[in-house]
N, C-alpha and C. Protein backbone atom coordinates (compact mmCIF):
# COMPACT_ATOMS: atom_id res chain seq x y z
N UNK A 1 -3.14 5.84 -1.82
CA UNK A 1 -3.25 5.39 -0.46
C UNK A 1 -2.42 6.34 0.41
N UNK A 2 -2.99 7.09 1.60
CA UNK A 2 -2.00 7.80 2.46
C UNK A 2 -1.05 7.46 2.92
N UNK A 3 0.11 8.15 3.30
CA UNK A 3 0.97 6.99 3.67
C UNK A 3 2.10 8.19 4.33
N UNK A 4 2.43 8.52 5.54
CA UNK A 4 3.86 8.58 6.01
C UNK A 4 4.70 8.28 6.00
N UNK A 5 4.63 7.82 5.27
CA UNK A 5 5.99 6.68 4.89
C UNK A 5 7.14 7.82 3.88
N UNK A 6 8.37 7.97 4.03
CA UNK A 6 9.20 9.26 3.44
C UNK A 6 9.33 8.07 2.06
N UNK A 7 10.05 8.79 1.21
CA UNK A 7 10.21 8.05 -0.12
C UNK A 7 10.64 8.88 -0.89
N UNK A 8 12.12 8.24 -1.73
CA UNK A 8 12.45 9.05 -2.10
C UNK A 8 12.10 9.90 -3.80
N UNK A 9 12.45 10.69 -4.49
CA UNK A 9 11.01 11.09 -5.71
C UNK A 9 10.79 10.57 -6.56
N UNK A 10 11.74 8.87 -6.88
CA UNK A 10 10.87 8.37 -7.82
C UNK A 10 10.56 6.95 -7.51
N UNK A 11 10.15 7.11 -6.27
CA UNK A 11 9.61 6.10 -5.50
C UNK A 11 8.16 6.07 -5.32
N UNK A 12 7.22 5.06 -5.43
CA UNK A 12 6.15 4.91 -4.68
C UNK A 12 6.01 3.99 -3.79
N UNK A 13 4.82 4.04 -2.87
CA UNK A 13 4.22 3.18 -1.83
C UNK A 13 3.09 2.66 -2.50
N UNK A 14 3.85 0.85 -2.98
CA UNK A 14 2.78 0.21 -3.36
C UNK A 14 1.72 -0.37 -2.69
N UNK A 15 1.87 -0.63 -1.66
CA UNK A 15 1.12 -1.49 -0.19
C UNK A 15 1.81 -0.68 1.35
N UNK A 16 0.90 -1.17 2.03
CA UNK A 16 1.43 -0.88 3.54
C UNK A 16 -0.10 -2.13 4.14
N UNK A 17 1.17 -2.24 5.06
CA UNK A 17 -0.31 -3.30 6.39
C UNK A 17 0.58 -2.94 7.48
N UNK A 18 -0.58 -3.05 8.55
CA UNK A 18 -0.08 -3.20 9.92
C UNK A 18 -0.56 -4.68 10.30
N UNK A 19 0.00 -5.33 11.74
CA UNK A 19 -0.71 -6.82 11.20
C UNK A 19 -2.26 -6.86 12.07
N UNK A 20 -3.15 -7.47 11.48
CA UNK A 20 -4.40 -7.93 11.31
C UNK A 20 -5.56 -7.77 12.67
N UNK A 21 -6.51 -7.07 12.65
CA UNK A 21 -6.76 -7.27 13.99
C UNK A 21 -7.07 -8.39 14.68
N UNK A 22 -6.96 -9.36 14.04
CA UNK A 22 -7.67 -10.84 14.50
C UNK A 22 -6.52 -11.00 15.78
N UNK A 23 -5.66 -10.68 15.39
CA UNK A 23 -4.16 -11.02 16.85
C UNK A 23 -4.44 -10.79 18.01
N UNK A 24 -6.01 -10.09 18.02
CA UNK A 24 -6.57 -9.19 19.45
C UNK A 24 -7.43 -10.15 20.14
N UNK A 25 -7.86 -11.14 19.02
CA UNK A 25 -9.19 -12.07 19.63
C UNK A 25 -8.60 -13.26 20.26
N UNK A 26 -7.41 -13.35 21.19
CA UNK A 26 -6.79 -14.38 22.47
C UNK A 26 -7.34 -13.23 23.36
N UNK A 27 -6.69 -11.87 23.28
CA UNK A 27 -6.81 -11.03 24.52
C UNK A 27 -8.12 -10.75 24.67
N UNK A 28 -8.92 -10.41 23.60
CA UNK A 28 -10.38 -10.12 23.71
C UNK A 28 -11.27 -11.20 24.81
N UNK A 29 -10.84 -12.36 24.04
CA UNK A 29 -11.65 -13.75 24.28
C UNK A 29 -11.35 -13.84 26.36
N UNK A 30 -9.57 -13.64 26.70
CA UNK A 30 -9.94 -13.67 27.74
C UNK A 30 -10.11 -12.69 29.06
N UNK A 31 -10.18 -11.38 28.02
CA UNK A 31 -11.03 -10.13 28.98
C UNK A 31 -12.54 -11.03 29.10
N UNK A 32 -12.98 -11.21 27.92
CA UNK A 32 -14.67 -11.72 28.46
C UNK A 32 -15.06 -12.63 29.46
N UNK A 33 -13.81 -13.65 29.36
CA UNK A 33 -13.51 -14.71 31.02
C UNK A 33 -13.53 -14.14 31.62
N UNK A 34 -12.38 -13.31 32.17
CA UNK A 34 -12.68 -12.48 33.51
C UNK A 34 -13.67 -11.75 33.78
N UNK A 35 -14.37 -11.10 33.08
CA UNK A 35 -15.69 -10.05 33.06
C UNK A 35 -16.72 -11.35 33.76
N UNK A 36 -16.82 -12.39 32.75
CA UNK A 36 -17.67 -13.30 33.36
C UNK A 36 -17.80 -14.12 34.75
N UNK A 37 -16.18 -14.28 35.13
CA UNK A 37 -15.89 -14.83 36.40
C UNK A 37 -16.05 -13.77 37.54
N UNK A 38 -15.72 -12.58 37.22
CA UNK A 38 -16.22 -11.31 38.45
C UNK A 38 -17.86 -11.12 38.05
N UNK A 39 -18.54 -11.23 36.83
CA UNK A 39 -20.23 -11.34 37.13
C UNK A 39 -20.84 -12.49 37.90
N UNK A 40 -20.28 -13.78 37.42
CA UNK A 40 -20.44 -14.78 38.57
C UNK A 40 -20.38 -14.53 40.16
N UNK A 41 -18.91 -14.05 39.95
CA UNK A 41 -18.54 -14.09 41.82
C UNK A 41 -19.53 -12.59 42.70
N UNK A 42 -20.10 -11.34 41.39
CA UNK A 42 -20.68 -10.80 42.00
C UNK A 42 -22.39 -11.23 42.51
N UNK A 43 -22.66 -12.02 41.38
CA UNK A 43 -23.59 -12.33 41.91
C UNK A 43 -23.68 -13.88 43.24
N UNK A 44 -22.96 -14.32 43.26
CA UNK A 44 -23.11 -15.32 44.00
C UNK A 44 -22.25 -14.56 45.76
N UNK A 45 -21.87 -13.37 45.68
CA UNK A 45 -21.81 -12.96 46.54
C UNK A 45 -23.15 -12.54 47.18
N UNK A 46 -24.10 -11.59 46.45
CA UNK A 46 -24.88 -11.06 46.44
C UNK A 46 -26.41 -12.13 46.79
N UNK A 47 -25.53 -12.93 46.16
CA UNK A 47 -27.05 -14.47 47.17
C UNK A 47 -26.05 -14.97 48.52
N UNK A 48 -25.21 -13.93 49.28
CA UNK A 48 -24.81 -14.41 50.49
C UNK A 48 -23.77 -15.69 50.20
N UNK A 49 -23.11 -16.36 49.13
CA UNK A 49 -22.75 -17.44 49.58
C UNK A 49 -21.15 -17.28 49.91
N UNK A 50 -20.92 -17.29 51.11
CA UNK A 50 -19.08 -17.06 51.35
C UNK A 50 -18.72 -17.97 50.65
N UNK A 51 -19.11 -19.37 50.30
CA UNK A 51 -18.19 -20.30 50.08
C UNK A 51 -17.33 -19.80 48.59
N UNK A 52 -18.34 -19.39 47.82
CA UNK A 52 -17.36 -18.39 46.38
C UNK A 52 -16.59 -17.14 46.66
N UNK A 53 -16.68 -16.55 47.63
CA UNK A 53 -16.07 -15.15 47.52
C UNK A 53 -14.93 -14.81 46.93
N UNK A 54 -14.59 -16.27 47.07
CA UNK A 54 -12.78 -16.54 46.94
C UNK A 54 -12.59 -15.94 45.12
N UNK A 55 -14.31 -15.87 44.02
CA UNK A 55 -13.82 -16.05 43.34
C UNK A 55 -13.19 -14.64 42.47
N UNK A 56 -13.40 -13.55 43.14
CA UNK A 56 -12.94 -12.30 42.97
C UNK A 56 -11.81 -12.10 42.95
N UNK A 57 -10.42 -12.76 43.61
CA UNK A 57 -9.32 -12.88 43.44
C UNK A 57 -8.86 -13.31 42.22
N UNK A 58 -9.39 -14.88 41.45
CA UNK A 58 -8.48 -15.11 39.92
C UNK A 58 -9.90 -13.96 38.88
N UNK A 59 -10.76 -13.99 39.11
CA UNK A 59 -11.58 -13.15 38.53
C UNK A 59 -10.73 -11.78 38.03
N UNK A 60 -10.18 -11.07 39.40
CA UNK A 60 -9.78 -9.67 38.96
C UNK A 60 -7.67 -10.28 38.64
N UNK A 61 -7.47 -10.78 38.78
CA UNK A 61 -6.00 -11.63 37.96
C UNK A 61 -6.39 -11.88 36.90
N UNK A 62 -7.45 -12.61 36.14
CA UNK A 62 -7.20 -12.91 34.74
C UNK A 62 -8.15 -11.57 34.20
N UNK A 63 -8.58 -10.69 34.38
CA UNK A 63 -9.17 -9.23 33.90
C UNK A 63 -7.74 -8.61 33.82
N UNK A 64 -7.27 -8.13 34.88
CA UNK A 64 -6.30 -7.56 34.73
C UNK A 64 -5.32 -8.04 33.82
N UNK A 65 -4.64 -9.43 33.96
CA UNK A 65 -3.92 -9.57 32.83
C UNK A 65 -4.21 -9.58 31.74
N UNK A 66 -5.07 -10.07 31.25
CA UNK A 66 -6.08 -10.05 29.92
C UNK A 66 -6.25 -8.58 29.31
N UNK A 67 -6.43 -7.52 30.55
CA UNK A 67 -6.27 -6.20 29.89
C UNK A 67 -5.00 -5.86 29.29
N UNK A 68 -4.54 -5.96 30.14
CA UNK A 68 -2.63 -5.72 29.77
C UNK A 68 -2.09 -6.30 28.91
N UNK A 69 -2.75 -7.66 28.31
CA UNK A 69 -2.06 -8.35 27.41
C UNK A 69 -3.07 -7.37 26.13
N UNK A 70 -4.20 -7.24 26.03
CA UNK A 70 -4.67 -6.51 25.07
C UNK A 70 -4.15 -5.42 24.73
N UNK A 71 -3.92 -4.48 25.59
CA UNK A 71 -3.05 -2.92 25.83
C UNK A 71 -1.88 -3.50 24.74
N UNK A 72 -0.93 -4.21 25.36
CA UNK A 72 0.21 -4.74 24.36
C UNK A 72 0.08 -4.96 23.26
N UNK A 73 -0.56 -6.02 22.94
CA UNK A 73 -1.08 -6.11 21.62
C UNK A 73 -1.69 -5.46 20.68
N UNK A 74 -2.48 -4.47 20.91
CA UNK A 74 -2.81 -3.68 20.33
C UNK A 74 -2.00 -2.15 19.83
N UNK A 75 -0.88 -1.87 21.18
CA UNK A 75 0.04 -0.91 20.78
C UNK A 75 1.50 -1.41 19.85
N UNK A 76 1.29 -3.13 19.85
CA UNK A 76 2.05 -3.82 18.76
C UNK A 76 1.95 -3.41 17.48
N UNK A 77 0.20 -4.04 17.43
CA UNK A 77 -0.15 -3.83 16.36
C UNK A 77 0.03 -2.25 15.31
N UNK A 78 -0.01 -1.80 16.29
CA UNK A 78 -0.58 0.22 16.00
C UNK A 78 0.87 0.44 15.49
N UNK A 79 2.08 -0.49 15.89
CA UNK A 79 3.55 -0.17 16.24
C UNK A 79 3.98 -0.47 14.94
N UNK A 80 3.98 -1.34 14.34
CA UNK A 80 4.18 -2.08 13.51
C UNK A 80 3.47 -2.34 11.65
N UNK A 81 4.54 -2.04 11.09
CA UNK A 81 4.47 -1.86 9.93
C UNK A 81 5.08 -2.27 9.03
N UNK A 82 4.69 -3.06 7.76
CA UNK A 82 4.81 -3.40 6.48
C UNK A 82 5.02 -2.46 5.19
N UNK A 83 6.24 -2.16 4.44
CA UNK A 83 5.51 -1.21 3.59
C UNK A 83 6.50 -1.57 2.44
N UNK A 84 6.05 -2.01 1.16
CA UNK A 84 6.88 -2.16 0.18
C UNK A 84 6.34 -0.99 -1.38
N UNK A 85 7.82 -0.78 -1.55
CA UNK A 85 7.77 0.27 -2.47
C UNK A 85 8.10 -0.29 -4.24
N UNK A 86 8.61 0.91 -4.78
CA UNK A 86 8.99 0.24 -6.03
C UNK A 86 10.28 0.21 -6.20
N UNK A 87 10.95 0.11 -4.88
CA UNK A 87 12.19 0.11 -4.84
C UNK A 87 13.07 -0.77 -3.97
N UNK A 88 11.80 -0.86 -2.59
CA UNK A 88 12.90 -1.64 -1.22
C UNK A 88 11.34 -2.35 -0.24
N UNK A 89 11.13 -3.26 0.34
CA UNK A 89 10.74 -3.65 1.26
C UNK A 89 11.26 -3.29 3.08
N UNK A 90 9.90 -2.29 3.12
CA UNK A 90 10.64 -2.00 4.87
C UNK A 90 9.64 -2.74 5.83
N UNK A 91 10.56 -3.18 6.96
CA UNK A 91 9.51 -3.73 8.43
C UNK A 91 10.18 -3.18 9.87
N UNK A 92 9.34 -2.11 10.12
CA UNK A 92 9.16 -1.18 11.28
C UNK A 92 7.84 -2.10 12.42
N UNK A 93 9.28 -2.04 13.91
CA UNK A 93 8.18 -2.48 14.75
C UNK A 93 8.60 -1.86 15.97
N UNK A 94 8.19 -1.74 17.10
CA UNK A 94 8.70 -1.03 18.27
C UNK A 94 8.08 0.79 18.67
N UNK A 95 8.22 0.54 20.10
CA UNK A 95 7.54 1.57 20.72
C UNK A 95 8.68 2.78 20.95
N UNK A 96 9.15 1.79 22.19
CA UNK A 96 10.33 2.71 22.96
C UNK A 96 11.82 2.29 22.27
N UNK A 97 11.79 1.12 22.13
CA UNK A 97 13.07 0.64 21.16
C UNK A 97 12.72 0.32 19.46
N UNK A 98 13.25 0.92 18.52
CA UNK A 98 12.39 0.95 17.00
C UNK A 98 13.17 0.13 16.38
N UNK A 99 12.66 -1.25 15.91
CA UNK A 99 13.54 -1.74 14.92
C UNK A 99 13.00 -1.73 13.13
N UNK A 100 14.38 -1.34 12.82
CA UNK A 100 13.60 -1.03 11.27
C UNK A 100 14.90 -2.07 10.26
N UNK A 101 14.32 -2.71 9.65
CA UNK A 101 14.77 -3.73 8.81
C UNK A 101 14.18 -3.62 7.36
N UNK A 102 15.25 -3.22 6.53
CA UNK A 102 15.56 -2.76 4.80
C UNK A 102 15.56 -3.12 3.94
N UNK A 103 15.32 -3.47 2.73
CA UNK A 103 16.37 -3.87 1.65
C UNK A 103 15.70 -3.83 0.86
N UNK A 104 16.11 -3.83 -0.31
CA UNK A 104 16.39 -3.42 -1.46
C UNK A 104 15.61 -4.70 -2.20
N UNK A 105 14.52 -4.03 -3.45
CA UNK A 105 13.55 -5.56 -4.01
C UNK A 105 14.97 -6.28 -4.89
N UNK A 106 15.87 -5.86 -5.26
CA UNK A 106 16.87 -6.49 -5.70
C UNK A 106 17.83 -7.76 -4.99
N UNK A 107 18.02 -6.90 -3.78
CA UNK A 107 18.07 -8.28 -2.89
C UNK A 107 17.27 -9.49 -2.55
N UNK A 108 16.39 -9.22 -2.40
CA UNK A 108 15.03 -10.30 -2.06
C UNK A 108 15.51 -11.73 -2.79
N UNK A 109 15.73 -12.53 -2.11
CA UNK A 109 16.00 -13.90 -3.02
C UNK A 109 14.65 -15.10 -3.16
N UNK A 110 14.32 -15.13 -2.10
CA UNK A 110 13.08 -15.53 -1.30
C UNK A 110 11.55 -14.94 -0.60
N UNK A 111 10.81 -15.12 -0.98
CA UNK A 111 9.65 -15.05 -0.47
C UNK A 111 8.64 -15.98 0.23
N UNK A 112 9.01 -16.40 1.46
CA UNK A 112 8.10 -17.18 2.40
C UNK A 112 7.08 -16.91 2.68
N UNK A 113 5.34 -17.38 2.75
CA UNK A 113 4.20 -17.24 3.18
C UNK A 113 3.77 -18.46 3.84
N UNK A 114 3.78 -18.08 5.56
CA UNK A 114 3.04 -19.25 6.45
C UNK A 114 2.25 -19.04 7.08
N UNK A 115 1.28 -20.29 7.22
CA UNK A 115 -0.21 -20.05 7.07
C UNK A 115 -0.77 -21.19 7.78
N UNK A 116 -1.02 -21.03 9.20
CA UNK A 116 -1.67 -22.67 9.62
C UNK A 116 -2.85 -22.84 9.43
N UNK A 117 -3.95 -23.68 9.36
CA UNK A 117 -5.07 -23.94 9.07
C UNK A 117 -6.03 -22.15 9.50
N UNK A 118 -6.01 -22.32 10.92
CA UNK A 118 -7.07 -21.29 10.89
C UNK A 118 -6.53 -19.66 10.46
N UNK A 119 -5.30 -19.69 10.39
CA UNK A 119 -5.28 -18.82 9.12
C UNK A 119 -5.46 -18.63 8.42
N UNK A 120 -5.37 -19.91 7.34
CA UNK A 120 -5.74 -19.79 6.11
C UNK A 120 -7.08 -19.60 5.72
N UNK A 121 -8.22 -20.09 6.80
CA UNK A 121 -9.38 -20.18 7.08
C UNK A 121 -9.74 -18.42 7.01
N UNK A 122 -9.19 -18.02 8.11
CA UNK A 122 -9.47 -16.24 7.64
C UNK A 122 -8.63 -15.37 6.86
N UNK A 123 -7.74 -16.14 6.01
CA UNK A 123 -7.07 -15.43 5.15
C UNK A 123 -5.79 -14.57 5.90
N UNK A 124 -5.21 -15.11 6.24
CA UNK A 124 -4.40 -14.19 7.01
C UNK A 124 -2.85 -14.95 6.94
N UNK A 125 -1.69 -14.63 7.20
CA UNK A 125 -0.73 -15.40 7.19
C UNK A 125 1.30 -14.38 7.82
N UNK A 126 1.60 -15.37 7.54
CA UNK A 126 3.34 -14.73 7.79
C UNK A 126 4.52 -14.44 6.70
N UNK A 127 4.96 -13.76 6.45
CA UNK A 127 5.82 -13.68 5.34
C UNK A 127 7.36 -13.45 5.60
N UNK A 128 8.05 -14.32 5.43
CA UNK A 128 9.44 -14.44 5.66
C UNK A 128 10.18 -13.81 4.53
N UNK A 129 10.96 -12.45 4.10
CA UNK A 129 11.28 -11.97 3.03
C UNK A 129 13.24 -12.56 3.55
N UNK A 130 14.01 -13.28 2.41
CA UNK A 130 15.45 -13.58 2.36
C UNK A 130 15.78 -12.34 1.66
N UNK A 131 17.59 -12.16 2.02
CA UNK A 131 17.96 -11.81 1.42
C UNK A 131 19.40 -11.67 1.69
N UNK A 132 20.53 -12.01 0.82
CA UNK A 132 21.95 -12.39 1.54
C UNK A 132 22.26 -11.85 2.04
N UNK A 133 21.95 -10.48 2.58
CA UNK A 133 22.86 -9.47 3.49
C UNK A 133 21.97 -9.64 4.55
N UNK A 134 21.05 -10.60 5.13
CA UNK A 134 20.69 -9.90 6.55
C UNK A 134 20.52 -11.60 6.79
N UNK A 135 21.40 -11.76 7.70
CA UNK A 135 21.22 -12.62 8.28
C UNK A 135 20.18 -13.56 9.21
N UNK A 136 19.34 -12.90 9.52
CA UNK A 136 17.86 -13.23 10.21
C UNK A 136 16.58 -12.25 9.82
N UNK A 137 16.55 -12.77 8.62
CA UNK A 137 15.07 -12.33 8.38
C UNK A 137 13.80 -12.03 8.94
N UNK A 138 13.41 -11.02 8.60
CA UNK A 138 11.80 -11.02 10.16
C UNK A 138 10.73 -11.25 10.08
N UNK A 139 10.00 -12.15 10.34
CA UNK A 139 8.95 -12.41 10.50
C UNK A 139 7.87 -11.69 10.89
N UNK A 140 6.98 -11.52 9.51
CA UNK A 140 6.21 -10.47 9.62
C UNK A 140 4.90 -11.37 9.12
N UNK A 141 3.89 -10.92 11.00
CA UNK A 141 3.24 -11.70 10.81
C UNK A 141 1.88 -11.30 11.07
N UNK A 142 0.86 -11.80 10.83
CA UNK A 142 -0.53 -11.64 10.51
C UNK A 142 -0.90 -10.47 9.62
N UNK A 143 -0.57 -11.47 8.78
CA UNK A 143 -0.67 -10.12 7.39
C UNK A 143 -1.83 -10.33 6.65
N UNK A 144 -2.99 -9.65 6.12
CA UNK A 144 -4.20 -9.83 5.74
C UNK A 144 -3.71 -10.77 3.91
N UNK A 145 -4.52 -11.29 3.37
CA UNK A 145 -3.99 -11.91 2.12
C UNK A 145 -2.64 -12.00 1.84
N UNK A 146 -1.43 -12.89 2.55
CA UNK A 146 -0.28 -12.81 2.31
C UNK A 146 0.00 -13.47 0.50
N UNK A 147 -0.46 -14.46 0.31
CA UNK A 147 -0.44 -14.99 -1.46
C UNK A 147 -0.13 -13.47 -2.10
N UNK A 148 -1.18 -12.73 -1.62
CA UNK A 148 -1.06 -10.83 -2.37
C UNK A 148 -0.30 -10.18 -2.55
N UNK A 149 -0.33 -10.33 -0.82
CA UNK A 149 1.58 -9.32 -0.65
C UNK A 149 2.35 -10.06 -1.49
N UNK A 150 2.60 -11.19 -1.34
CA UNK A 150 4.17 -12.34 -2.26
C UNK A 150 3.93 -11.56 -3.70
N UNK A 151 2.89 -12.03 -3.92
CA UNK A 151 2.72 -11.26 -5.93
C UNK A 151 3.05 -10.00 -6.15
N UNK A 152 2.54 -9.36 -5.26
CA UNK A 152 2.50 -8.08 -5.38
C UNK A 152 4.35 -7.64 -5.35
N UNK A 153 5.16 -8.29 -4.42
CA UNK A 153 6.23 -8.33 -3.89
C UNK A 153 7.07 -8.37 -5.48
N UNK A 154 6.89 -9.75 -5.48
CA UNK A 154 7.21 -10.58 -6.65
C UNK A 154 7.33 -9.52 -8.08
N UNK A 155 6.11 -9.07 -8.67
CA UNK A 155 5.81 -8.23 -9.65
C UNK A 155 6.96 -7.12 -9.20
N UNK A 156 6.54 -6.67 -8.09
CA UNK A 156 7.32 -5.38 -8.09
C UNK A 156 8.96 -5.52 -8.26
N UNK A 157 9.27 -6.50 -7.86
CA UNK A 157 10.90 -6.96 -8.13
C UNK A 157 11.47 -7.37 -9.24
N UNK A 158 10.44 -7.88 -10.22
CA UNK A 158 10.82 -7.94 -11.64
C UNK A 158 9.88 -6.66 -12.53
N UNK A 159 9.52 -5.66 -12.06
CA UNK A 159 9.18 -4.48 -12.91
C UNK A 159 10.80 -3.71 -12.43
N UNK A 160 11.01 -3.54 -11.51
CA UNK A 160 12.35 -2.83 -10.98
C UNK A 160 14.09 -3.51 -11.22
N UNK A 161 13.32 -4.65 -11.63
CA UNK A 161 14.64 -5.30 -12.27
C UNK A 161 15.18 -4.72 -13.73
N UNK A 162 13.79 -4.40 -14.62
CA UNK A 162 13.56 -4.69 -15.46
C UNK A 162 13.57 -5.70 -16.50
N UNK A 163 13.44 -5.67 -18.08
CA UNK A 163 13.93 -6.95 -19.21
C UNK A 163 15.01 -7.31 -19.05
N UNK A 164 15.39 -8.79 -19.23
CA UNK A 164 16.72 -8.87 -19.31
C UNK A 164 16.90 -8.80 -20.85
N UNK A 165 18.48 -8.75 -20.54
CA UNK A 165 18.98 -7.96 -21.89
C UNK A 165 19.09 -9.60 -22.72
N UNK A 166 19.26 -9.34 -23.83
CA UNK A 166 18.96 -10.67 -24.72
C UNK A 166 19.02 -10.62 -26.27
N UNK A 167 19.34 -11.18 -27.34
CA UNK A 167 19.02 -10.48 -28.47
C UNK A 167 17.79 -10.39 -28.88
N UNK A 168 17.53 -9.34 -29.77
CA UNK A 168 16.31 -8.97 -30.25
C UNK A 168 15.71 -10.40 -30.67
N UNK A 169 14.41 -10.50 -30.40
CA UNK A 169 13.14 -11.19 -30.19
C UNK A 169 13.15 -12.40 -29.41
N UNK A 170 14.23 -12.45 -29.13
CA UNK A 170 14.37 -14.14 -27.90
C UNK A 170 14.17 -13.81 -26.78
N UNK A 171 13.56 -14.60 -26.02
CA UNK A 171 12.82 -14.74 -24.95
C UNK A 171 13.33 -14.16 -23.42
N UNK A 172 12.74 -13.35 -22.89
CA UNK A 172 13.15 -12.45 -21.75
C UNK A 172 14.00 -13.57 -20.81
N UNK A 173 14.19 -14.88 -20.83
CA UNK A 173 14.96 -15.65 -19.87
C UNK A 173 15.95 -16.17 -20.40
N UNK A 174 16.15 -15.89 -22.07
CA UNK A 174 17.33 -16.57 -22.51
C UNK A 174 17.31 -17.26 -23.71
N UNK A 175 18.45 -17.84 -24.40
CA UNK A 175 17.99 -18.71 -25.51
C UNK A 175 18.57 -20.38 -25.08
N UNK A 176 17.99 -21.13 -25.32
CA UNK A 176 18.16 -22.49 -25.32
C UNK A 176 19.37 -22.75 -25.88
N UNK A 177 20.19 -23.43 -24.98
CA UNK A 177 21.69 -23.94 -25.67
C UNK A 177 21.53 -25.61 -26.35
N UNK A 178 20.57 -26.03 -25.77
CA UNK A 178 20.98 -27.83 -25.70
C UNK A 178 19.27 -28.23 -25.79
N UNK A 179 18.86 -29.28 -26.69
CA UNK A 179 16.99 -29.65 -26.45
C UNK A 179 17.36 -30.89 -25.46
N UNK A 180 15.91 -30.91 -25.08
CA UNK A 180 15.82 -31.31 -23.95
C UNK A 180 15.03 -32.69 -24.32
């Protein structure tokens, strides 16, 4: 998978996402309002009626904002990045101010995936990664198959852990002190 992402040489880039384009379809949905409320108000100008004219004013207010909120969102999206290795989980977001948040799959204590109905509906979700040194974790969100990322996460943190140590042939978690 291509990836700009620097790394150091015995590192790979197992995944990368940016988040999802679905985040676009509020702004999409109400560029098409406004498009529709200035085709209205042009045509009901155009049959003479003053009493609508008025409606070219919220017409070109919710176009315009609706553009601008798309513009944003979309240079969010473009901004913003997911990328876990075989070594550290990074989340890069920001244009003019860059925030980049680290750590190490060793740290990771926790793996959160949230998902409200019509997310889950298109598969899409949020992933909250813990870890004791960072005090506010970031929410990284509209992530395409998050269940994926977690496994994928998951796997990669116990391949980089490696076996635990144990005596020969007992079980990678330990031996039983006491039956249960």
């Amino acid at each position: 998978m291509p990836s700009r992402f620097e790394t150091s040489p015995h590192e790979q880039v197992l995944t990368w996402a940016h988040p999802h384009w679905v985040c676009l379809i509020g702004p999409v949905s109400a560029l098409c309002l406004g498009v529709c409320v200035q085709a209205a108000a042009s045509w009901y100008q155009s049959n003479q009626d003053e009493a609508v004219a008025w409606l070219w004013v919220p017409a070109a207010v919710i176009t315009a904002t609706a553009l601008g909120w798309l513009v944003e969102r979309e240079i969010h999206r473009r901004y913003t990045r997911f990328t876990l290795t075989t070594r550290r989980v990074v989340y890069e977001t920001g244009v003019l101010t860059r925030r980049h948040w680290e750590t190490s799959l060793a740290a990771v204590t926790a793996v959160l995936v949230n998902a409200n109905l019509a997310e889950r509906v298109l598969g899409l979700g949020d992933i909250i990664i813990e870890s004791p040194t960072d005090s506010a974790a970031p929410v990284i969100g509209d992530i395409a198959d998050p269940q994926h990322v977690r496994e994928m996460l998951l796997a990669a943190q116990h391949d980089a852990s490696g076996p635990a140590a144990g005596p020969a042939g007992a079980p990678s978690w330990g031996t039983a002190t006491q039956d249960f």
